[in-house]
Protein backbone atom coordinates (compact mmCIF):
# COMPACT_ATOMS: atom_id res chain seq x y z
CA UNK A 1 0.00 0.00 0.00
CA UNK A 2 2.98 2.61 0.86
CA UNK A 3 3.37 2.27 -2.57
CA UNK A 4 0.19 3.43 -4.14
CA UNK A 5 -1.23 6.50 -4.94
CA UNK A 6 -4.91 5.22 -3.30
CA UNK A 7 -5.35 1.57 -1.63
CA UNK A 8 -8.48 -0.17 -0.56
CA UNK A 9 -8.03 -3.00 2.47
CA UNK A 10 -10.25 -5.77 4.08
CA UNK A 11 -10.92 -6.12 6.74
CA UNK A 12 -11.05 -2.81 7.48
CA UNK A 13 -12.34 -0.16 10.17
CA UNK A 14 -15.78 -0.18 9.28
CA UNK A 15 -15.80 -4.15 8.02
CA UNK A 16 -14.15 -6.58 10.24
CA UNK A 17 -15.97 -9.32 9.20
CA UNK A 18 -12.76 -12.27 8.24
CA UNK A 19 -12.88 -16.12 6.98
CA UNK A 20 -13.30 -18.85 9.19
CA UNK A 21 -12.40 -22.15 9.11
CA UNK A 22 -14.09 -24.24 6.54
CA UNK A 23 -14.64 -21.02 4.31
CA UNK A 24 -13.71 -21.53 0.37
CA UNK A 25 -12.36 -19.04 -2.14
CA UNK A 26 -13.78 -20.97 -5.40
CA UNK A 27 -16.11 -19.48 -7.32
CA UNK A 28 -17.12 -16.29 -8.80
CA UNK A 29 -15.74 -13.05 -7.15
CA UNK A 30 -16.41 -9.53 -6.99
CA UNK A 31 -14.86 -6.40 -5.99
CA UNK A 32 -16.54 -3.20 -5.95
CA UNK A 33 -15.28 0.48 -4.74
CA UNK A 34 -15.86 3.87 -5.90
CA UNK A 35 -12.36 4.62 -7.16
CA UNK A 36 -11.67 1.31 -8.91
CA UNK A 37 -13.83 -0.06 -12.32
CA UNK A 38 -15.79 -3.27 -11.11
CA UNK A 39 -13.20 -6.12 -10.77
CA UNK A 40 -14.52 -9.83 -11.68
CA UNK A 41 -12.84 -13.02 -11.54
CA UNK A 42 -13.09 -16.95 -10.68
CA UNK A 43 -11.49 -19.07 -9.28
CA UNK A 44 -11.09 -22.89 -9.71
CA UNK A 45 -10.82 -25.63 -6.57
CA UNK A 46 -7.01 -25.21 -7.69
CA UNK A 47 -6.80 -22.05 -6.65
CA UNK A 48 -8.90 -22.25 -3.32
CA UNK A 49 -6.99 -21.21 0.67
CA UNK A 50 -3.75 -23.61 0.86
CA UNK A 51 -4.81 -25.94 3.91
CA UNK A 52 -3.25 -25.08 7.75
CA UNK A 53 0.22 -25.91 8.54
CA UNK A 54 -0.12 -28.35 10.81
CA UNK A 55 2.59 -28.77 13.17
CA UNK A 56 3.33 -32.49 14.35
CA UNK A 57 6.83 -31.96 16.63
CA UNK A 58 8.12 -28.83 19.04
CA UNK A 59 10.03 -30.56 21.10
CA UNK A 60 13.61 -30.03 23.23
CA UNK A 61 16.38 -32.23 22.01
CA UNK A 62 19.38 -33.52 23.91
CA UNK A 63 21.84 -31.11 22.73
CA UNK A 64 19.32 -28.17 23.44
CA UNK A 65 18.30 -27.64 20.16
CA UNK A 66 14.42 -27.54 19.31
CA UNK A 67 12.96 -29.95 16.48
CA UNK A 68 10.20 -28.78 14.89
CA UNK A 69 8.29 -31.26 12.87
CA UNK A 70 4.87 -30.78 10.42
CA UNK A 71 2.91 -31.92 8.23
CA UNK A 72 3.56 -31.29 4.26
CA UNK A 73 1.24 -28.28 2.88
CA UNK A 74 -0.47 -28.93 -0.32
CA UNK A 75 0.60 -26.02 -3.14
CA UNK A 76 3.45 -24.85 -1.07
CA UNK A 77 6.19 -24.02 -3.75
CA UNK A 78 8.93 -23.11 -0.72
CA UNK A 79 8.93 -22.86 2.94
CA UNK A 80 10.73 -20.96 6.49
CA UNK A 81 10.83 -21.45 9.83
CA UNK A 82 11.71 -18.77 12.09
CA UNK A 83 12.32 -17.60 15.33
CA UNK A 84 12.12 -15.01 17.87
CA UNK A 85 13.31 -14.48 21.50
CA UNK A 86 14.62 -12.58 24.09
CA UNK A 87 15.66 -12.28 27.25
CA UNK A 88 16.62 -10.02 30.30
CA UNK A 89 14.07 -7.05 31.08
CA UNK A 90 12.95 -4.50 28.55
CA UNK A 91 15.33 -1.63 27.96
CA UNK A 92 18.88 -1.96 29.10
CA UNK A 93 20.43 -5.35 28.96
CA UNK A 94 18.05 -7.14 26.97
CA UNK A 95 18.87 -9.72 24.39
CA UNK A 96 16.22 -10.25 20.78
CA UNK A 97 17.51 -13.12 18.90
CA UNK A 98 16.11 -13.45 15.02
CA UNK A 99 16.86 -16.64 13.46
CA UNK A 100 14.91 -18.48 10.19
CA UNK A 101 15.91 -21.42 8.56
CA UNK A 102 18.09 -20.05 5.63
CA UNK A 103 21.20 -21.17 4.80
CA UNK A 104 22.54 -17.81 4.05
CA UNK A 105 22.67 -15.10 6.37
CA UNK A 106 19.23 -13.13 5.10
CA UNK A 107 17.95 -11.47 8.53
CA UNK A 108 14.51 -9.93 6.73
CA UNK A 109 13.23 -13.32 6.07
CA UNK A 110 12.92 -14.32 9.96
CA UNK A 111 10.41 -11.56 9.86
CA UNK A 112 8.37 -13.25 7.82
CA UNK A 113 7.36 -11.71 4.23
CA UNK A 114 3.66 -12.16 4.01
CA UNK A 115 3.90 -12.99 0.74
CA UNK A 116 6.32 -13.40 -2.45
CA UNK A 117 6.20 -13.61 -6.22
CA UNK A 118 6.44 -16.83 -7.78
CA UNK A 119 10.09 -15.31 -9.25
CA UNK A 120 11.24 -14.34 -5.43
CA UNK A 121 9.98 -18.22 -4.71
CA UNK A 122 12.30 -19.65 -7.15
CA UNK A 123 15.60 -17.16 -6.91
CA UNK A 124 14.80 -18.12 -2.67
CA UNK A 125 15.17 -21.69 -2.78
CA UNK A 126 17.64 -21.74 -5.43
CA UNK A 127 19.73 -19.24 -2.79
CA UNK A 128 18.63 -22.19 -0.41
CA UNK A 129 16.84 -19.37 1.81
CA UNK A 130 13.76 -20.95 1.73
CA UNK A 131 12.97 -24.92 1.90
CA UNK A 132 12.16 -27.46 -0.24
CA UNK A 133 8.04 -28.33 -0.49
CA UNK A 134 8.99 -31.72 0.73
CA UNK A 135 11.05 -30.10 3.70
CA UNK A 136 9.19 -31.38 7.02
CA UNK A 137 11.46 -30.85 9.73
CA UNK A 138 13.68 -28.30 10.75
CA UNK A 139 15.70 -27.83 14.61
CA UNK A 140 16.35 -24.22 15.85
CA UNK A 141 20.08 -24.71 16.90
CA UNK A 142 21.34 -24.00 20.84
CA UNK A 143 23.23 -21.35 20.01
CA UNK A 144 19.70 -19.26 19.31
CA UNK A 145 17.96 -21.35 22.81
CA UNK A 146 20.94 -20.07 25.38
CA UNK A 147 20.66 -16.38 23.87
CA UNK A 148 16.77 -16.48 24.06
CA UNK A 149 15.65 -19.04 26.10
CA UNK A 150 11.67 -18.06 25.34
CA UNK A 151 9.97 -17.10 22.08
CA UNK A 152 7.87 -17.69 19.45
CA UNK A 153 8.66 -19.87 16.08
CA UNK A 154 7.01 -19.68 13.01
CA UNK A 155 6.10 -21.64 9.61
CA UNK A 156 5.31 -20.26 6.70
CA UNK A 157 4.44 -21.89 3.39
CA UNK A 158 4.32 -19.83 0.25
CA UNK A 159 2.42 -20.94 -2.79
CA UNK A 160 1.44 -19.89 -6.37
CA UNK A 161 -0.33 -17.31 -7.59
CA UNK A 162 -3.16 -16.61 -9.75
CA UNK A 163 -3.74 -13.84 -12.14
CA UNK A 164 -6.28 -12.14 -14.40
CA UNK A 165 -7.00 -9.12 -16.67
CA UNK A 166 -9.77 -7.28 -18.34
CA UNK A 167 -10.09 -7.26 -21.08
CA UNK A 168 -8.09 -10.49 -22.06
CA UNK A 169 -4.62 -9.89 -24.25
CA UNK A 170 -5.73 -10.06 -27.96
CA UNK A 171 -4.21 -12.64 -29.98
CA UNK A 172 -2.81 -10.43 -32.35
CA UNK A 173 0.06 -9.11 -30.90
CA UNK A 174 -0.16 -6.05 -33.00
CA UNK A 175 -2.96 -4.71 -31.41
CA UNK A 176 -2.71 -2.63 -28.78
CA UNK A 177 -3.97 -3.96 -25.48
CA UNK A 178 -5.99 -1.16 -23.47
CA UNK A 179 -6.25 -3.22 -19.67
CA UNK A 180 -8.71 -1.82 -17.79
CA UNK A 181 -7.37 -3.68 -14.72
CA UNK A 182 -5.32 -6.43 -13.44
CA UNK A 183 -5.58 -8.93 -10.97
CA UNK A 184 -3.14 -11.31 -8.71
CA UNK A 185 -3.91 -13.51 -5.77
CA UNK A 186 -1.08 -14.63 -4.06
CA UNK A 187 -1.47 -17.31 -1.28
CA UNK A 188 0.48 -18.53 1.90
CA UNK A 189 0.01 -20.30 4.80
CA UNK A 190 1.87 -20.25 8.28
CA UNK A 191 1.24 -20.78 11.91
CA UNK A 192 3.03 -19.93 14.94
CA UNK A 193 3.48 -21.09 18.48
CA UNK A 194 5.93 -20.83 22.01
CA UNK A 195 9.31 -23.22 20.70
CA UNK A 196 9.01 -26.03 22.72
CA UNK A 197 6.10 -25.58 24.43
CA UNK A 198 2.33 -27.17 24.08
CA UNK A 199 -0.14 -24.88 23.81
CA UNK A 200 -1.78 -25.55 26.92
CA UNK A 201 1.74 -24.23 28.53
CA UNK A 202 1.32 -20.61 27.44
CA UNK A 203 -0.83 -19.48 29.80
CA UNK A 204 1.07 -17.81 32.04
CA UNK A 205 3.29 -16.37 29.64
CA UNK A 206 1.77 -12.57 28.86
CA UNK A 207 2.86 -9.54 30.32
CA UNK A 208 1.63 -10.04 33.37
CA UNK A 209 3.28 -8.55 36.64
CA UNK A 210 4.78 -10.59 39.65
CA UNK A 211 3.16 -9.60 43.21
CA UNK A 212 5.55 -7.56 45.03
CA UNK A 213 6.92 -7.49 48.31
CA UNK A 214 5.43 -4.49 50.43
CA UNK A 215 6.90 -1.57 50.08
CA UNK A 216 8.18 -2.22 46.51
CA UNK A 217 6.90 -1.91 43.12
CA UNK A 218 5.36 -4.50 40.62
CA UNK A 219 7.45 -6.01 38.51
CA UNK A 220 7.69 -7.34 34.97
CA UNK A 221 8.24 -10.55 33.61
CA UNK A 222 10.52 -8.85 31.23
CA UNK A 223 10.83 -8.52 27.59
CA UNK A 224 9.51 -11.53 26.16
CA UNK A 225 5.99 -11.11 28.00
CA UNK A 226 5.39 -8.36 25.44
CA UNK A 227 6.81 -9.92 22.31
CA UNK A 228 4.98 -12.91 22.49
CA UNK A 229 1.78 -11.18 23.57
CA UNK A 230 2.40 -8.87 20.32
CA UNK A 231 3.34 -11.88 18.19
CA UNK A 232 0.30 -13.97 19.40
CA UNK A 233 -2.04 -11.69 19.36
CA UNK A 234 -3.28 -11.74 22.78
């Protein structure tokens, strides 16, 4: 959007309304506003949500490390796993680790892209910064648990993407092609959790503050209280 003149978004201030589970993109779509031309498209069971990533393993190893496990996404063309923690309290002294699963050094991909051309896809896993489709498994090394003991990993699977125009491209190349408007939907899919942790573990792991002792102020659980309540959503 930064890089538009005008943008449109949903959801939105005055429509929050999202998709739930079991919701389907196929079939005939419309988009209406009063500063673009009506938009139409369709799209085929092909081209419908990619399914959840669904995580089977988050689990300490021996040597400290973290295995995470899941299960293979259907349409994913590359994947990441990343991860962020910290430690020590907020301000002076503390400690944010960034790591993803790259095999180059490429620190804006633990931040995880929401999405990327099918031309970033390929150049990625060609640069081996993204994984294979068939990739299930991936450990967060030590070196990234003793820095940041606590935080929050991610997967994300990136597939294709679908595009349309209107009026279609003539056949005659020699005639010139007036496009009224153009069309892509990209897709992706990623979930994210507390490394090493179930769930049902995280529930004392917001911002909240430790009684004090009379006399002295409360006090915070430090820096990753906040990150993973931002990254969660809570």
């Amino acid at each position: 959007p930064s890089s538009s003149a005008s943008y449109g978004e949903w959801p939105n201030g005055k429509d929050t309304r999202s998709f739930t589970t079991g919701d389907s993109l196929v079939g005939a779509h419309t988009i209406k506003g009063n500063f673009t031309p009506d938009i139409n498209f369709t799209l085929t069971e092909a081209q419908d949500f990619m399914p959840p990533v669904q995580v089977t393993q988050n689990a300490p190893l021996p040597s400290g490390a973290v295995q995470l496990g899941w299960r293979p996404v259907s349409g994913a063309k590359g994947q990441i796993a990343s991860f962020i923690g910290g430690s020590g309290d907020k301000g002076a002294g503390a400690t944010v680790v960034f790591w993803s699963s790259s095999e180059i050094q490429n620190g804006w991909m633990a931040m995880g892209p929401q999405y990327l051309t099918p031309n970033d896809v390929t150049r990625l896993l060609t640069q081996k910064v993204l994984l294979a489709p068939a990739t299930t498994t991936c450990a967060v090394p030590t070196e990234a648990i003793r820095a940041a003991p606590q935080g929050l990993y991610t997967i994300t699977a990136y597939g294709g993407e679908a595009n349309f125009s209107y009026p279609p491209r003539p056949a005659d190349l020699k005639v010139a092609w007036n496009i009224q408007w153009t069309t892509k939907v990209r897709y992706r899919s990623s979930t994210s959790g507390l490394l090493g942790q179930d769930m049902g573990d995280m529930g004392d792991m917001g911002d909240a503050e430790e009684p004090a002792k009379p006399g002295q102020k409360p006090k915070k659980k430090g820096i990753m209280g906040e990150m993973l309540k931002q990254g969660l959503g809570w």
